[in-house]
Each structure stands twice: as C-alpha cells, then as structure tokens.
N, C-alpha and C. Protein backbone atom coordinates (compact mmCIF):
# COMPACT_ATOMS: atom_id res chain seq x y z
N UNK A 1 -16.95 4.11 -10.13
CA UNK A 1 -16.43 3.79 -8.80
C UNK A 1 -16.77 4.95 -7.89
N UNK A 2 -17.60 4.85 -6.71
CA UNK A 2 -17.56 5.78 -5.59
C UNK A 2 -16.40 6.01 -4.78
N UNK A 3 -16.23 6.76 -4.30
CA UNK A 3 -15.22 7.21 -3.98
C UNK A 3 -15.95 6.76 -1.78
N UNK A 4 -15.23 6.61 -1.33
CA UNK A 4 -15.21 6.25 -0.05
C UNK A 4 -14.63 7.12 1.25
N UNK A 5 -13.65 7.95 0.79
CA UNK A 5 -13.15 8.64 1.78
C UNK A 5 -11.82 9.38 0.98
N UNK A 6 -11.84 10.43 1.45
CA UNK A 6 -11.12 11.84 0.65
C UNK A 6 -10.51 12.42 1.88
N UNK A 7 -9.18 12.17 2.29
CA UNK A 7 -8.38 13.28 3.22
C UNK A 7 -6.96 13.14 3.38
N UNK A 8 -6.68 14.45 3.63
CA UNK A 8 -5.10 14.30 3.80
C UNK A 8 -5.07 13.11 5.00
N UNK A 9 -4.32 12.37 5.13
CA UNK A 9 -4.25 11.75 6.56
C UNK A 9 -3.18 12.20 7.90
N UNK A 10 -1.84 12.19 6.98
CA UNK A 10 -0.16 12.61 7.48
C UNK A 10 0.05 13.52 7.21
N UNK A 11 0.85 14.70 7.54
CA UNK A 11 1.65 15.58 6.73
C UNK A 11 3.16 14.61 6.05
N UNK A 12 2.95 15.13 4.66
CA UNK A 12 3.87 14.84 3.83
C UNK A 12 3.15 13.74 2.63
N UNK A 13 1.95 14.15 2.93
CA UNK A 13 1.19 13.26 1.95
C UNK A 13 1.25 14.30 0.64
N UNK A 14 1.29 13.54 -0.60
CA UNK A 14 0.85 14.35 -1.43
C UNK A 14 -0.49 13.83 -2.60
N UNK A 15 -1.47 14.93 -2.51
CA UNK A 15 -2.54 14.99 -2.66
C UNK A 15 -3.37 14.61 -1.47
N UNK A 16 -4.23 13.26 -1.45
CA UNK A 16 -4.95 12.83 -0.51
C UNK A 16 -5.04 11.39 -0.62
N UNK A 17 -5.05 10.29 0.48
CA UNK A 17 -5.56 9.05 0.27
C UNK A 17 -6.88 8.92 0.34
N UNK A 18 -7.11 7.84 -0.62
CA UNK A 18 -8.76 8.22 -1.20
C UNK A 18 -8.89 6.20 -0.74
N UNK A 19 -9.94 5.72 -0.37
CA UNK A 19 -10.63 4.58 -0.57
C UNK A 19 -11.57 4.33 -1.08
N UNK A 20 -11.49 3.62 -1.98
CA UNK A 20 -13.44 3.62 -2.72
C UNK A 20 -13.72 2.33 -2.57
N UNK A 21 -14.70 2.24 -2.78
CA UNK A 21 -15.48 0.64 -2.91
C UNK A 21 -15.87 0.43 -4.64
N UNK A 22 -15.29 -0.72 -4.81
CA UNK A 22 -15.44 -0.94 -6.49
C UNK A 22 -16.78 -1.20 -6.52
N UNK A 23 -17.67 -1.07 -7.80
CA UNK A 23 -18.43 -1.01 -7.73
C UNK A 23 -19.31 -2.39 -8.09
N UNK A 24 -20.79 -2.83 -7.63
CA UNK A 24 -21.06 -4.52 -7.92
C UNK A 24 -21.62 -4.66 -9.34
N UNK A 25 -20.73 -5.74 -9.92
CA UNK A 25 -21.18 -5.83 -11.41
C UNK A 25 -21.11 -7.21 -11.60
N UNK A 26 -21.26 -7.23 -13.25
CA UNK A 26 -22.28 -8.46 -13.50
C UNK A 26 -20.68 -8.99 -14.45
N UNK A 27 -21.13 -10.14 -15.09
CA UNK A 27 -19.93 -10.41 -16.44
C UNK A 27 -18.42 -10.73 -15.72
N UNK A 28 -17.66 -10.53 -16.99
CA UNK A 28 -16.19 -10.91 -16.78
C UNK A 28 -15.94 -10.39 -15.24
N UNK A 29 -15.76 -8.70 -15.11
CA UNK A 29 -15.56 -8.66 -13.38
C UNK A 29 -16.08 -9.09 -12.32
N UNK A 30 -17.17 -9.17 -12.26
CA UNK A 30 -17.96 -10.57 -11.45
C UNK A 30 -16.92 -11.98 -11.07
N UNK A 31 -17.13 -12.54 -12.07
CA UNK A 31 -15.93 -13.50 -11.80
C UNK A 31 -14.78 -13.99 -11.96
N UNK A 32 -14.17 -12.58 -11.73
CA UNK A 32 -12.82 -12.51 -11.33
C UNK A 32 -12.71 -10.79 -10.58
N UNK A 33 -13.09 -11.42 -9.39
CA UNK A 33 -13.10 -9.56 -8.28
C UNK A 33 -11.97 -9.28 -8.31
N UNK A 34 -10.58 -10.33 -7.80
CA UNK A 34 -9.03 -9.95 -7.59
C UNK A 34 -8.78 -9.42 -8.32
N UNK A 35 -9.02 -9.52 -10.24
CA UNK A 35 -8.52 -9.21 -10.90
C UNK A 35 -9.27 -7.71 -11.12
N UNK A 36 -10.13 -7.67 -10.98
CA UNK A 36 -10.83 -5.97 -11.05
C UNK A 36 -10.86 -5.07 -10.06
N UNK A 37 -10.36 -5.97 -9.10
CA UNK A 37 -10.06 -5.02 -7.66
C UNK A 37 -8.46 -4.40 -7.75
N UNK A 38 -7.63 -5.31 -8.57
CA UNK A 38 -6.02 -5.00 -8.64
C UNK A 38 -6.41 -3.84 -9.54
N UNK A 39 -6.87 -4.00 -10.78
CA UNK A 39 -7.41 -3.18 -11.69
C UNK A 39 -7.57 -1.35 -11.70
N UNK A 40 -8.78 -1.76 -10.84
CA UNK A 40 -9.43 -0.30 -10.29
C UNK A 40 -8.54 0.27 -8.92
N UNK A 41 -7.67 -0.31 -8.37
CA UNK A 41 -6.65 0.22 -7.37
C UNK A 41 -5.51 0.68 -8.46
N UNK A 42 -4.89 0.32 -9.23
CA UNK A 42 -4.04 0.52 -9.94
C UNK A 42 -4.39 1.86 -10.78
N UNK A 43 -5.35 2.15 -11.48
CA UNK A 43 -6.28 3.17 -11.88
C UNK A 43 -6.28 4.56 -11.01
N UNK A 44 -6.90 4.00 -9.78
CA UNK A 44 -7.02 4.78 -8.78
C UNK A 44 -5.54 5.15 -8.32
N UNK A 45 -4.76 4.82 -8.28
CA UNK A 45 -2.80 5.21 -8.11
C UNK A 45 -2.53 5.97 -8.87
N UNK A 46 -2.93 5.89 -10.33
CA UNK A 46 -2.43 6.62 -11.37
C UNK A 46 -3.18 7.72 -11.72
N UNK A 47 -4.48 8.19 -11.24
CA UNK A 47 -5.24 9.04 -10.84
C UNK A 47 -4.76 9.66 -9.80
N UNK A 48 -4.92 9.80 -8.92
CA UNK A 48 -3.91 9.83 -7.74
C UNK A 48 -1.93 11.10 -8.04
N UNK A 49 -1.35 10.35 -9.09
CA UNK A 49 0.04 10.58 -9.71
C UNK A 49 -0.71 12.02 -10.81
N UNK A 50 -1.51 11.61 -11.52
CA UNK A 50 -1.51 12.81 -12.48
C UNK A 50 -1.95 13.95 -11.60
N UNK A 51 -3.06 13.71 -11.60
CA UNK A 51 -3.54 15.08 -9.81
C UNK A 51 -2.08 15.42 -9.16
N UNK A 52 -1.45 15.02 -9.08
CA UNK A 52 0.10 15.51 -8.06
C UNK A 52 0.57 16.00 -8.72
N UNK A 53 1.14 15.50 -10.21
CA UNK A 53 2.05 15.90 -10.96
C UNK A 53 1.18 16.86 -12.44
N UNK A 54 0.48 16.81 -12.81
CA UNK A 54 -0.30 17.72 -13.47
C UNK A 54 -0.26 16.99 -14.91
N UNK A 55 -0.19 16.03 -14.89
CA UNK A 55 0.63 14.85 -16.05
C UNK A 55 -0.23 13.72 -16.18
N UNK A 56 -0.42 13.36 -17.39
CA UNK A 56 -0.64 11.60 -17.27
C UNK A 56 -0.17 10.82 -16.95
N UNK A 57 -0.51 9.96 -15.74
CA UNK A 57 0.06 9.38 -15.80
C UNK A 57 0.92 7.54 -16.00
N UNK A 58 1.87 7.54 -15.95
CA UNK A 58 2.39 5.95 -16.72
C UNK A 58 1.91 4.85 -16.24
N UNK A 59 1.77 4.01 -16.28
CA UNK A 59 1.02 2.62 -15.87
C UNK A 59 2.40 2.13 -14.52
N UNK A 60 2.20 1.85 -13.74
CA UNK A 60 3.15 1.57 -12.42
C UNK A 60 3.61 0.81 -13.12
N UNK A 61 4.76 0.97 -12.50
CA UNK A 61 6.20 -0.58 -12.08
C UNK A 61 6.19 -1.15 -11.06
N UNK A 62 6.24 -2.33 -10.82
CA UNK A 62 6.38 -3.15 -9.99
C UNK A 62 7.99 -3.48 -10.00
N UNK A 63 8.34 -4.05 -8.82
CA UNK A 63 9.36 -4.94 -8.40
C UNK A 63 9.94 -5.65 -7.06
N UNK A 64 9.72 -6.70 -7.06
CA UNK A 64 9.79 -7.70 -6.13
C UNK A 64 11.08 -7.81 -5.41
N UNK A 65 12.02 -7.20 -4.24
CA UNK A 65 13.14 -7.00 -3.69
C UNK A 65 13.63 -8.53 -3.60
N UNK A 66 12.26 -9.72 -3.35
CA UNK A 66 12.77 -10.88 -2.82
C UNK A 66 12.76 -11.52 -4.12
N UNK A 67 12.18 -11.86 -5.11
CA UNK A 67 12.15 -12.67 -6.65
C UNK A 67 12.58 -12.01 -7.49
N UNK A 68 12.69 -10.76 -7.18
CA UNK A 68 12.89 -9.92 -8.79
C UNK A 68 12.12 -9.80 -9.93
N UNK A 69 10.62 -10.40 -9.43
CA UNK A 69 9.40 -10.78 -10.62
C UNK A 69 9.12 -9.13 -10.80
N UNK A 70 8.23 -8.46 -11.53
CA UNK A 70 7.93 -7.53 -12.36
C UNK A 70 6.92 -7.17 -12.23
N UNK A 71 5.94 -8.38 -11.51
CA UNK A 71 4.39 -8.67 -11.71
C UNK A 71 3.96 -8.49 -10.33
N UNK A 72 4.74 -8.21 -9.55
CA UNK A 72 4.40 -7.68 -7.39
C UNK A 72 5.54 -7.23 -7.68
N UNK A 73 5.09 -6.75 -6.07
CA UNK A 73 5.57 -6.04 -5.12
C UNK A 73 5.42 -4.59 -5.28
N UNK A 74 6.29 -3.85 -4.66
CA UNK A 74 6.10 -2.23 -4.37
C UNK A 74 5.88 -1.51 -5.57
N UNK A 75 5.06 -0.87 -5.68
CA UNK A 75 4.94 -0.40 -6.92
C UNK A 75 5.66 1.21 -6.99
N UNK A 76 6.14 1.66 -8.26
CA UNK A 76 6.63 3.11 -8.78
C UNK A 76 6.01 3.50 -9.53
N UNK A 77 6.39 5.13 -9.97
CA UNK A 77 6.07 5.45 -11.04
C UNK A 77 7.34 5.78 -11.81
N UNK A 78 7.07 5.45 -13.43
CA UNK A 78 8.10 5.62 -13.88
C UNK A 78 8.28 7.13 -14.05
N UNK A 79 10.20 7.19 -13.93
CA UNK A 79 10.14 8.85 -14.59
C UNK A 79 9.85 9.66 -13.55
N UNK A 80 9.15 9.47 -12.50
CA UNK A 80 9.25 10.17 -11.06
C UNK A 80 10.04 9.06 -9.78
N UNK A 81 11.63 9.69 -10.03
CA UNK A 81 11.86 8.80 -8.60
C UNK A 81 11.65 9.48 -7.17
N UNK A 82 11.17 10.59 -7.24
CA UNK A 82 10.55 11.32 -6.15
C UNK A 82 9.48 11.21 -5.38
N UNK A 83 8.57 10.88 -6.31
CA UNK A 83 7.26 10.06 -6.10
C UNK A 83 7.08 8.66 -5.63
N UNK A 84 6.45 8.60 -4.54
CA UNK A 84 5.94 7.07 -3.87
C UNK A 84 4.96 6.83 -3.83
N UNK A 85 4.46 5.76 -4.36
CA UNK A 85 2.76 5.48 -4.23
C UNK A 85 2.47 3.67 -3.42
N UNK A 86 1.56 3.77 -3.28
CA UNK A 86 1.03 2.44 -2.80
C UNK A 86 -0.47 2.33 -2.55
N UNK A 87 -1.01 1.12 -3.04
CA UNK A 87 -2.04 0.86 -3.34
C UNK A 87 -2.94 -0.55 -2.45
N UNK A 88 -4.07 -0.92 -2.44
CA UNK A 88 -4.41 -2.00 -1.48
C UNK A 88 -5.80 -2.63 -2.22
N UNK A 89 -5.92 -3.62 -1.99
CA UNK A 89 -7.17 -3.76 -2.87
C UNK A 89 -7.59 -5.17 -2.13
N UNK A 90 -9.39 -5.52 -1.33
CA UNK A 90 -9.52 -6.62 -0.87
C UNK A 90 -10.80 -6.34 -1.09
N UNK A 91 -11.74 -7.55 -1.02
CA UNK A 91 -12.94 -7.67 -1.39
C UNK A 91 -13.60 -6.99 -1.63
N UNK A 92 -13.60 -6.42 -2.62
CA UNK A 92 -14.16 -4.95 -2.95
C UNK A 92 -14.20 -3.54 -2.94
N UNK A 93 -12.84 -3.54 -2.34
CA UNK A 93 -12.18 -2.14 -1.49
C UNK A 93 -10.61 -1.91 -2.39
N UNK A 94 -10.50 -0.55 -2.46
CA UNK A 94 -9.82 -0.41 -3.46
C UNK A 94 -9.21 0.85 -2.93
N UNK A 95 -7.66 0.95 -2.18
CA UNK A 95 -7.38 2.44 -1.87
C UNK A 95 -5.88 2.76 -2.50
N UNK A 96 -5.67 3.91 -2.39
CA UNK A 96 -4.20 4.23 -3.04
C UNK A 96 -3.82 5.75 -2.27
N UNK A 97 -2.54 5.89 -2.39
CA UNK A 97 -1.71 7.15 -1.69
C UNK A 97 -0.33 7.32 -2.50
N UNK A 98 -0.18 8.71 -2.44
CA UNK A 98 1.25 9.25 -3.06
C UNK A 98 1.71 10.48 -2.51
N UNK A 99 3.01 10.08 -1.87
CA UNK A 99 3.30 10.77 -0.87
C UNK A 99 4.88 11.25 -1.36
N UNK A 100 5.74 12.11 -1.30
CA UNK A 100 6.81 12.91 -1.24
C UNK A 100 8.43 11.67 -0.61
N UNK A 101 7.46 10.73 -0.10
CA UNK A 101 8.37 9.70 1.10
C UNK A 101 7.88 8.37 0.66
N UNK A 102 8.59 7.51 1.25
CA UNK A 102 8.07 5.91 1.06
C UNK A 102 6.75 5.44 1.78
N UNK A 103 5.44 5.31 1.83
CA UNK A 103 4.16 5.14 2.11
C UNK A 103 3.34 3.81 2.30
N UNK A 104 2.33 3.13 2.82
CA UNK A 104 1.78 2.66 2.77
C UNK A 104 0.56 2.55 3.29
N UNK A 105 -0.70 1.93 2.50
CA UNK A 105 -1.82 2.08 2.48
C UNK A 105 -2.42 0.52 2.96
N UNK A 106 -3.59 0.53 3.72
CA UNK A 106 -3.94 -0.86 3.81
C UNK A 106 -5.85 -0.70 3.85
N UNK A 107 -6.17 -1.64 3.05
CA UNK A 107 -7.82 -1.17 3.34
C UNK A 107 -8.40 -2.78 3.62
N UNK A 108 -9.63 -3.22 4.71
CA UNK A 108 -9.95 -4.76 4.90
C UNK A 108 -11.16 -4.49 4.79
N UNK A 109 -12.03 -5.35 4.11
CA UNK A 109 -13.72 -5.22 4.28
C UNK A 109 -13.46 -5.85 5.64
N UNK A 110 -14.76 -5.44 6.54
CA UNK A 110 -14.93 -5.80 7.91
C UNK A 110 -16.02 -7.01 7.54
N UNK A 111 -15.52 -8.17 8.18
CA UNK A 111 -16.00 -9.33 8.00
C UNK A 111 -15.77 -10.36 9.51
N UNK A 112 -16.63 -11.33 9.37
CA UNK A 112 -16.41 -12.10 10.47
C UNK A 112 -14.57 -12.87 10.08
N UNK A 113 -14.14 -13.29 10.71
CA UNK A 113 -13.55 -13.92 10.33
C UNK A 113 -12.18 -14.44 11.83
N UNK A 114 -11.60 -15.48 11.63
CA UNK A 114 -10.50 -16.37 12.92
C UNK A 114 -9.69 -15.39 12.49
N UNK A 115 -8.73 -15.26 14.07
CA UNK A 115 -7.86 -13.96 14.08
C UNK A 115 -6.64 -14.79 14.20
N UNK A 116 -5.67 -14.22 13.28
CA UNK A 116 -4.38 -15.46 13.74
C UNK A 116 -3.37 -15.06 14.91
N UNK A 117 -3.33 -15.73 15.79
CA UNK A 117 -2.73 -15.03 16.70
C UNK A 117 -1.00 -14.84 16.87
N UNK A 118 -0.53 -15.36 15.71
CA UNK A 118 1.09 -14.52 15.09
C UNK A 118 1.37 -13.47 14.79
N UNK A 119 -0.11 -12.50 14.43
CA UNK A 119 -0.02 -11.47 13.97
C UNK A 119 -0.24 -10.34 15.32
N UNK A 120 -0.52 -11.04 16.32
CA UNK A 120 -0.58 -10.12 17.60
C UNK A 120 0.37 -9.70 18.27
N UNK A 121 0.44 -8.51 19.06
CA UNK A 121 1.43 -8.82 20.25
C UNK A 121 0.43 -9.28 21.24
N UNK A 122 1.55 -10.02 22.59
CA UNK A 122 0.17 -9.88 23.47
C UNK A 122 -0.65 -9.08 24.19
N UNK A 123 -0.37 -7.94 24.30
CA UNK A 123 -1.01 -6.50 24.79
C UNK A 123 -1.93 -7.18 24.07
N UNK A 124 -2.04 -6.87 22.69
CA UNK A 124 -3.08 -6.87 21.29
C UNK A 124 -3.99 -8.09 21.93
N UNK A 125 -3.36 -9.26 21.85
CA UNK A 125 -3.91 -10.34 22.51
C UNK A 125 -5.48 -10.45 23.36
N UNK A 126 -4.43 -9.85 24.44
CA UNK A 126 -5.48 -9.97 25.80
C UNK A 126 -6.68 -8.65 25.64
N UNK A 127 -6.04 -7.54 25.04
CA UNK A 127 -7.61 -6.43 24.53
C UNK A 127 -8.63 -7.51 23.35
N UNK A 128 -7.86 -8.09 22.71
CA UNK A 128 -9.01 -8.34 21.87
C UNK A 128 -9.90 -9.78 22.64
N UNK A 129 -9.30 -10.07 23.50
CA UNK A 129 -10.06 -11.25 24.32
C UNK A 129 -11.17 -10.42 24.68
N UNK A 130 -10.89 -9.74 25.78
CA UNK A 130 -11.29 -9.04 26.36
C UNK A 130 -12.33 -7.68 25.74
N UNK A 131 -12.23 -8.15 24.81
CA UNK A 131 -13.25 -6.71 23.68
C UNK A 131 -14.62 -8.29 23.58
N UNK A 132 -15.78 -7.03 22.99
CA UNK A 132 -17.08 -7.82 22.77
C UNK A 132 -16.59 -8.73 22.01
N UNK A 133 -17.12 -9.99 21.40
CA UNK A 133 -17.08 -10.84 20.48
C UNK A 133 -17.65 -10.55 18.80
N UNK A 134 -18.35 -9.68 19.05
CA UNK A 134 -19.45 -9.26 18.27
C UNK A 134 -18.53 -7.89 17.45
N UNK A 135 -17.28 -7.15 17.95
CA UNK A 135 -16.46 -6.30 17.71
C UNK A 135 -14.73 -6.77 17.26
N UNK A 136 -14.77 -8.55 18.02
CA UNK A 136 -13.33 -8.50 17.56
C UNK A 136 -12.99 -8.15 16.17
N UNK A 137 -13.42 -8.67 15.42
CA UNK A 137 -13.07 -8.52 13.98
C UNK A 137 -12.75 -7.65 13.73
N UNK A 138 -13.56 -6.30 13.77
CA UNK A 138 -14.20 -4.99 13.17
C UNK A 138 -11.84 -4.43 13.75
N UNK A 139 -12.42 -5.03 15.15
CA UNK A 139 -10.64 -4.67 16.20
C UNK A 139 -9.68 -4.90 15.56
N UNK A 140 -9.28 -6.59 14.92
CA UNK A 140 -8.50 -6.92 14.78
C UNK A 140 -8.22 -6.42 13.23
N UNK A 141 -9.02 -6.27 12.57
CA UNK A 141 -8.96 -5.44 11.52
C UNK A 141 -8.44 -4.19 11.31
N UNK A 142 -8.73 -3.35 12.07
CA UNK A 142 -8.20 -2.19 12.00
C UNK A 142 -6.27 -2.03 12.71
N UNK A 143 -6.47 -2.74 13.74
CA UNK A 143 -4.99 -2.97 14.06
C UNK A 143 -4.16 -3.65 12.56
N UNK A 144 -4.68 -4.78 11.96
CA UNK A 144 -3.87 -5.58 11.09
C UNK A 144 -3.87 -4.61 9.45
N UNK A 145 -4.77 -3.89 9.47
CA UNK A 145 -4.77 -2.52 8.54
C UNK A 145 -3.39 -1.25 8.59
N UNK A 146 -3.48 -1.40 9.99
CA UNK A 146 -2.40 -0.26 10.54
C UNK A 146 -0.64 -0.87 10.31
N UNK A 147 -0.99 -2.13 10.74
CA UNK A 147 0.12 -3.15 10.25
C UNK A 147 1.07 -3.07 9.15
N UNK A 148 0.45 -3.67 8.19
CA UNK A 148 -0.09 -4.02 6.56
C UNK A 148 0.58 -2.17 6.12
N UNK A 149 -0.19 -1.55 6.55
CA UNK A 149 0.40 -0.08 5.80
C UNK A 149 1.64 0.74 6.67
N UNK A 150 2.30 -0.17 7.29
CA UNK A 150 3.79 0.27 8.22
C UNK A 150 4.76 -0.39 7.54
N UNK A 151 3.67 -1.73 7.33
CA UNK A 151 5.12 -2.43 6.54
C UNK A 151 5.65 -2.39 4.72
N UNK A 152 4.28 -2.02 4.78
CA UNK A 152 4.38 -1.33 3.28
C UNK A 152 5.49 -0.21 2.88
N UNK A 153 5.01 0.98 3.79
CA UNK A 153 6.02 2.31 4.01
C UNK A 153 7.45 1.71 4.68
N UNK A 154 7.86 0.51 4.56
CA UNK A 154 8.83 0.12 5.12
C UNK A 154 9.59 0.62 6.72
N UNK A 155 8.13 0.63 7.30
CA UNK A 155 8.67 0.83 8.59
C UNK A 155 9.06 -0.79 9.89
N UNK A 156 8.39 -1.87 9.41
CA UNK A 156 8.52 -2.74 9.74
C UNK A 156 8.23 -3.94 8.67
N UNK A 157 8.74 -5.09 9.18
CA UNK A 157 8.86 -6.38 8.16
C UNK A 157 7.19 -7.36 8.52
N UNK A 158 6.60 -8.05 7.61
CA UNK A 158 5.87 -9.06 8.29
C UNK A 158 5.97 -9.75 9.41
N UNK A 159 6.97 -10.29 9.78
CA UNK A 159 8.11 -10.67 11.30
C UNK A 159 8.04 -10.08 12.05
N UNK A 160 7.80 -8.84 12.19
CA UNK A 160 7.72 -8.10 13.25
C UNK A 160 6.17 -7.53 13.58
N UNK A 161 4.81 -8.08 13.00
CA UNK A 161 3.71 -7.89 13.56
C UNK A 161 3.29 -8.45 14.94
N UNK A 162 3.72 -9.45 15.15
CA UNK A 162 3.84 -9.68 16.78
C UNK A 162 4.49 -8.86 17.74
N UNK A 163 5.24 -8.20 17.12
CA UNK A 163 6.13 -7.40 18.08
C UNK A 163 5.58 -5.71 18.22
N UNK A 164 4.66 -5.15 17.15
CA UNK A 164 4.47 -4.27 16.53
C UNK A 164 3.11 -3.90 17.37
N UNK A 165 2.78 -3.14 18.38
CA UNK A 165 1.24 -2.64 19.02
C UNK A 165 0.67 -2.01 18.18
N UNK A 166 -0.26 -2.39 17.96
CA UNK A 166 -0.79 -1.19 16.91
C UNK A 166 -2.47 -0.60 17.91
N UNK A 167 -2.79 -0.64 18.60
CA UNK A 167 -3.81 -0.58 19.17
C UNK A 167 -4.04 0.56 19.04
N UNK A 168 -3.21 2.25 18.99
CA UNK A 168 -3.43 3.03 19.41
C UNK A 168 -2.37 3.78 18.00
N UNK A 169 -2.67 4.32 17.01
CA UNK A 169 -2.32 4.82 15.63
C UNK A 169 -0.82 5.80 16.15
N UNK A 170 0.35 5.45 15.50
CA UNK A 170 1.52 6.29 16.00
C UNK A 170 1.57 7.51 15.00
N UNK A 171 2.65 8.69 15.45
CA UNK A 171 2.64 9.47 14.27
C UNK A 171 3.27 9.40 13.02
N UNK A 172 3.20 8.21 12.46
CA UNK A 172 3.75 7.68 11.44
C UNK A 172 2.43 6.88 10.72
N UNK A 173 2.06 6.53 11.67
CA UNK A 173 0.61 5.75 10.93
C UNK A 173 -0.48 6.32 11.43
N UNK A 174 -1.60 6.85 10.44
CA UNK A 174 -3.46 7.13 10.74
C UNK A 174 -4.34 6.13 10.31
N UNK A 175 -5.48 6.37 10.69
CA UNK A 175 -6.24 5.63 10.63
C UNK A 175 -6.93 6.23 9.14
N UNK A 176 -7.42 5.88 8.19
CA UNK A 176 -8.71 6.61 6.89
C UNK A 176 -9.58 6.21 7.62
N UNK A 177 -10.46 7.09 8.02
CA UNK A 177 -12.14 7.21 8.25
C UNK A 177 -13.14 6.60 6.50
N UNK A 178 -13.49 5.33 6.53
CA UNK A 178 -14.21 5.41 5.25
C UNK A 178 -15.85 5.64 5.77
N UNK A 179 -16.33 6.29 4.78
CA UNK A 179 -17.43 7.01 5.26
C UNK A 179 -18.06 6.78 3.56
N UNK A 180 -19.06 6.14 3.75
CA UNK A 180 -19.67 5.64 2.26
C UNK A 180 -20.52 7.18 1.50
N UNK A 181 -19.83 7.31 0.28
CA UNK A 181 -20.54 8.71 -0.26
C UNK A 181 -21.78 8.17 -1.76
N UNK A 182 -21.99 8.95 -2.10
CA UNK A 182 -23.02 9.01 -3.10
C UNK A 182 -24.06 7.92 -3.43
N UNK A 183 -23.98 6.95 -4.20
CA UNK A 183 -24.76 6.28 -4.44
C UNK A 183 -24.80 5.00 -3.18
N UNK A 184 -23.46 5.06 -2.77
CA UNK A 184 -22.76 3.94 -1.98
C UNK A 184 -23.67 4.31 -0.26
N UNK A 185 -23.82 4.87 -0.24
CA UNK A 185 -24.42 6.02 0.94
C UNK A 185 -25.06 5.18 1.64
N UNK A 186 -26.34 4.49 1.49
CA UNK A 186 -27.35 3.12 2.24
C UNK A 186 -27.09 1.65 1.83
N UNK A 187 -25.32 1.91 1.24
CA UNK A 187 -25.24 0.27 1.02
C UNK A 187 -24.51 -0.18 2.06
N UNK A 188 -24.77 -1.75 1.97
CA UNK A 188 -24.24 -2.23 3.11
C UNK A 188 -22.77 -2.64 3.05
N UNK A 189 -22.54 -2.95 4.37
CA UNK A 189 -20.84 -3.35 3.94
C UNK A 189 -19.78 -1.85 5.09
N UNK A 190 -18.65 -2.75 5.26
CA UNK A 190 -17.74 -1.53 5.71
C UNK A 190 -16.66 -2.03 5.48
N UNK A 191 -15.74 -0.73 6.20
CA UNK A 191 -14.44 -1.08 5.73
C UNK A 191 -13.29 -0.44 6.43
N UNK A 192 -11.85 -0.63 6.80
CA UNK A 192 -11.25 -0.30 7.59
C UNK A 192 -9.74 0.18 6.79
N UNK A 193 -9.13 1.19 6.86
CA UNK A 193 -8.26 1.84 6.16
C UNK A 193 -7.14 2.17 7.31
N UNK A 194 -5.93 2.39 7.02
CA UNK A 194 -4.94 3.18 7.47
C UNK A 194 -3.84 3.53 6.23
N UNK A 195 -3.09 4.14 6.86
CA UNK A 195 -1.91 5.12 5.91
C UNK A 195 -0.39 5.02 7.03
N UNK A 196 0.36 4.69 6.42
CA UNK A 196 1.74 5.25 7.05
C UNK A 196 2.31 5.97 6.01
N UNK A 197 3.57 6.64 6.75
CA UNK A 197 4.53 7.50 6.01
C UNK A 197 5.39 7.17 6.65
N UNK A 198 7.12 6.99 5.74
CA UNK A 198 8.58 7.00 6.44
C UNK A 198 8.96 8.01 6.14
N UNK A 199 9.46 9.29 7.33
CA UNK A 199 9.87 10.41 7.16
C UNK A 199 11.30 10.13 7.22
C-alpha cells in the first residue's frame, strides 16, 4: 500500500493522519474492494495505534450507539480508553487518525457524480451552482469530506449537514492534502481528505 499523504493536520493529533490509496489487484480483492478497502483501513488504524503507543497493536472494537451490533460503528482500541481512532475507506482510498480526543477522518475518490441537495446548506447551495460544472464534484466533495469527519469526531449529527457550512475548514476541522507518493506518483485518480478533532 502507498502511502498518500503524511501530516500532522490539528494540534492534539497523535502521531499523523496518513491516506493511502489501496493498491490495484487481481483475485479475491478485486472482487470484493469494500471488503479490502475496510481491511487495509483497519490495518492502517492499528499501524497508526502501535506507532503512538510503542505496542502492538489489538484488532479494533466496534460499537454501534444506535443497534448495539459489534460489526459498525465507532471504532476503539481495546485496553486504551485514552486513545481515539477513526478510520474511512471508499473506492480505493483508505485513511485513519489517532488522536488524544474523539476524531474523525473522511477520505472520497473525486468522481463525477449527482450532488444531493439535503446534504447542503444553502450558502453551500448557491456556491456550488455557481462554481464551474466541470469542478462541482471535486467542491462538493471536499465540503461532504469535511462533513463526514465532524460528525465522526462527534461534533455534529448526519441531520445537521444542511445546517453545517463547510465551505471554508473551521478550527476543529482541516483539510489532508493527498499528494500521490512513490509508485502511485503518475497514477491516475484523486482524492479528497479531511480530519476533525473534539477538544
């Protein structure tokens, strides 16, 4: 796995949030990406935990506040209740963070794609009308990135992305710069990252 982008983002991060791009393969991960993208994000978390803590470390816990399932939601580490991590994983993009505080990470391949407009405010709205056509996506992406990793760090609920501007990164949420390294360097493809922290 290449690694995609390496930096502190917040203060109160601990270590660094890293994004990589999983890498393109043939066989079982081929067809099934979700499942090798959850995979190699989960990996990448627990990589992430030993680097902090100087330790191996445990395979996350999950737990679901709304089902109580085992298998989602926010993930821990066991044995550190000090430690917060969170992880993101979409078409091929794979990021994770562990921070001192409650956190969240969001990473989107930049793709064409219909913008739903529940997830806007209308500020958000009328800029992205009003932005090239040829850029909304790349826009609405990075706002719904910034989103996605506020509500993670439990700074806001899904319900409240309409209400939520994100146009302009607060000091609670950054943006990750992914910047393609090594082999990944002249491949194609991008990708859009942010980080929050609840202080």
């Amino acid at each position: 796995m290449d690694l995609g982008a390496l930096l502190p983002a917040l203060p109160g991060l601990r270590g660094t949030v890293v994004v990589a791009r999983a890498p393109d393969g043939a066989g079982a991960d081929a067809a099934r990406p979700h499942e090798r993208d959850r995979a190699l994000a989960h990996a990448l978390a627990r990589r992430l935990v030993a680097e902090t803590t100087g330790r191996p470390a445990p395979p996350l816990a999950h737990h679901c506040p709304t089902c109580g399932s085992t298998d989602h939601g926010r993930p821990s580490v066991p044995g550190e209740p000090e430690l917060h991590v969170s992880l993101a994983h979409a078409g091929g993009w794979v990021a994770a963070v562990v921070a001192d505080a409650p956190c969240g990470v969001d990473v989107e391949p930049v793709r064409p794609l219909d913008v739903p407009p529940v997830a806007l405010t209308p500020g958000e709205q009328a800029a992205l009308t009003a932005a090239d056509p040829s850029g909304r996506s790349a826009l609405f992406l990075a706002w719904w990135t910034r989103k996605e990793a506020a509500a993670k760090a439990g700074l806001l609920h899904i319900d409240d992305f309409a209400t939520y501007d994100a146009r302009t990164p607060r000091a609670h949420v950054a943006d990750v710069p992914v910047v393609l390294t090594g082999a990944l360097a002249g491949a194609p493809g991008a990708a859009v990252a942010a980080v929050a922290l609840r202080r």
